[in-house]
Protein backbone atom coordinates (compact mmCIF):
# COMPACT_ATOMS: atom_id res chain seq x y z
CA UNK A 1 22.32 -23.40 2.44
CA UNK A 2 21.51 -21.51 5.49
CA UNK A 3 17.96 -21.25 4.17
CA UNK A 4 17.39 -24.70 3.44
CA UNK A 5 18.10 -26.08 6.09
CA UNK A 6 15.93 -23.18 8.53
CA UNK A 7 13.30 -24.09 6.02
CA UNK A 8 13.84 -27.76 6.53
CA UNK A 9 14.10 -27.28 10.10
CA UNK A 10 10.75 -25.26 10.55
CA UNK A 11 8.76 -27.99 8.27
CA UNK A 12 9.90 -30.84 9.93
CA UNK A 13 9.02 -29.54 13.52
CA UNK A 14 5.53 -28.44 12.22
CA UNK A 15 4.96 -31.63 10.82
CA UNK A 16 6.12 -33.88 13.48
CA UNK A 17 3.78 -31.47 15.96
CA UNK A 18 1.06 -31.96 13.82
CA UNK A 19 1.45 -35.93 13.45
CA UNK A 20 1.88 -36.14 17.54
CA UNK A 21 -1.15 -33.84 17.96
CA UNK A 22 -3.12 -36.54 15.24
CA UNK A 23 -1.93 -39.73 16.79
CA UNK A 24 -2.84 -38.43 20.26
CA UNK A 25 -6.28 -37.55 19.50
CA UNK A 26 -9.13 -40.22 20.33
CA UNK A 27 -9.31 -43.00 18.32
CA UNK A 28 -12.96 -44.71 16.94
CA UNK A 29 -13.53 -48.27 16.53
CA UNK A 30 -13.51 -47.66 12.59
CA UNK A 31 -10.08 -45.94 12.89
CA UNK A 32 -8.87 -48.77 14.22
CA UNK A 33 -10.54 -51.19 11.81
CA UNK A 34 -9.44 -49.14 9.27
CA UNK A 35 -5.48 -49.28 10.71
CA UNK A 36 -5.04 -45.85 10.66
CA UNK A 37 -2.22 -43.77 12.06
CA UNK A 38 -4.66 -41.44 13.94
CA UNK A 39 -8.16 -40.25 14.12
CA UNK A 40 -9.75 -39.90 10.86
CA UNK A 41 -11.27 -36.83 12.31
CA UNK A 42 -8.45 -34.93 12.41
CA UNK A 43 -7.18 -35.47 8.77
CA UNK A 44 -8.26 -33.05 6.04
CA UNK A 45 -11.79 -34.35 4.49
CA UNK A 46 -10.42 -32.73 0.87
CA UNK A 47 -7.10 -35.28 0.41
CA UNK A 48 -6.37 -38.76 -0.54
CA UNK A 49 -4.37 -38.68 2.80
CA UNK A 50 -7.87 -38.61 4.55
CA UNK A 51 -8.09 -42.11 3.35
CA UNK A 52 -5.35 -43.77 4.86
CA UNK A 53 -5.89 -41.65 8.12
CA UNK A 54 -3.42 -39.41 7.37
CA UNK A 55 -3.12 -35.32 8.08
CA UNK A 56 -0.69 -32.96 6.37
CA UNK A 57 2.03 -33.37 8.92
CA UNK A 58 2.85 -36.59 7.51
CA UNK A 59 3.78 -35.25 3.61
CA UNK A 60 5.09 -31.97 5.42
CA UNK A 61 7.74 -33.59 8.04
CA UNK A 62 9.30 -35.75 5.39
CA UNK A 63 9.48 -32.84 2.79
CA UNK A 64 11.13 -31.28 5.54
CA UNK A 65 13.90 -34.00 6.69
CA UNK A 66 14.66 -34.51 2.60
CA UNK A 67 15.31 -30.99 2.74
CA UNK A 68 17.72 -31.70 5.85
CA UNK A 69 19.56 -33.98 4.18
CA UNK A 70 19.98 -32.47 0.86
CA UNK A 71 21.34 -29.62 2.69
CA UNK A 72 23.79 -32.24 4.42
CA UNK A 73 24.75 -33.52 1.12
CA UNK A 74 25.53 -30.67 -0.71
CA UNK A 75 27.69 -29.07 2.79
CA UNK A 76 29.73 -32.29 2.56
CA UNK A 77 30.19 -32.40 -1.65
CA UNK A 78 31.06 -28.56 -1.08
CA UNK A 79 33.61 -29.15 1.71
CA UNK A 80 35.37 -32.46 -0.85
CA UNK A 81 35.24 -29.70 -3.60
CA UNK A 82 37.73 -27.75 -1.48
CA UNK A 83 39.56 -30.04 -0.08
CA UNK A 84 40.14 -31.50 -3.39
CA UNK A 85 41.12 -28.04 -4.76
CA UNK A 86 43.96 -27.60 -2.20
CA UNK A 87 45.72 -30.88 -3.08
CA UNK A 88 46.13 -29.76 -7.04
């Protein structure tokens, strides 16, 4: 669980760093026309995500907080496993 949740951790800060560094970078007039979530310049020119204005930090930082919680999930359904096991 250990790992996940180091893994988790590590992919959510890189992607929330990246999505700060693309929302703080100088917006155009067709970024904002085109109601994007940063410059288009900083987004990969090879993805869909370039599209919508998007950079990898925004795929990365939620793979990494569903990762967070699926870790939190399965420390809780461990700890009712033994808790249940103690009252047989």
């Amino acid at each position: 669980m250990t790992k996940w949740l180091m893994t988790g951790t590590a992919l959510l800060v890189a992607g929330l760093l990246k999505i700060w560094q693309h929302t703080n970078a100088p917006m155009t007039l067709e970024d904002y026309l085109a109601f994007r979530c940063g410059s288009a310049s900083g987004a990969a020119g090879d993805s869909f995500l370039t599209f919508a204005g998007h950079c990898w930090g925004c795929p990365v930082a939620a793979i990494g907080a569903a990762m967070i919680a699926y870790t939190a999930v399965m420390v809780m359904a461990s700890s009712r496993r033994k808790m249940l096991a103690v009252r047989r």
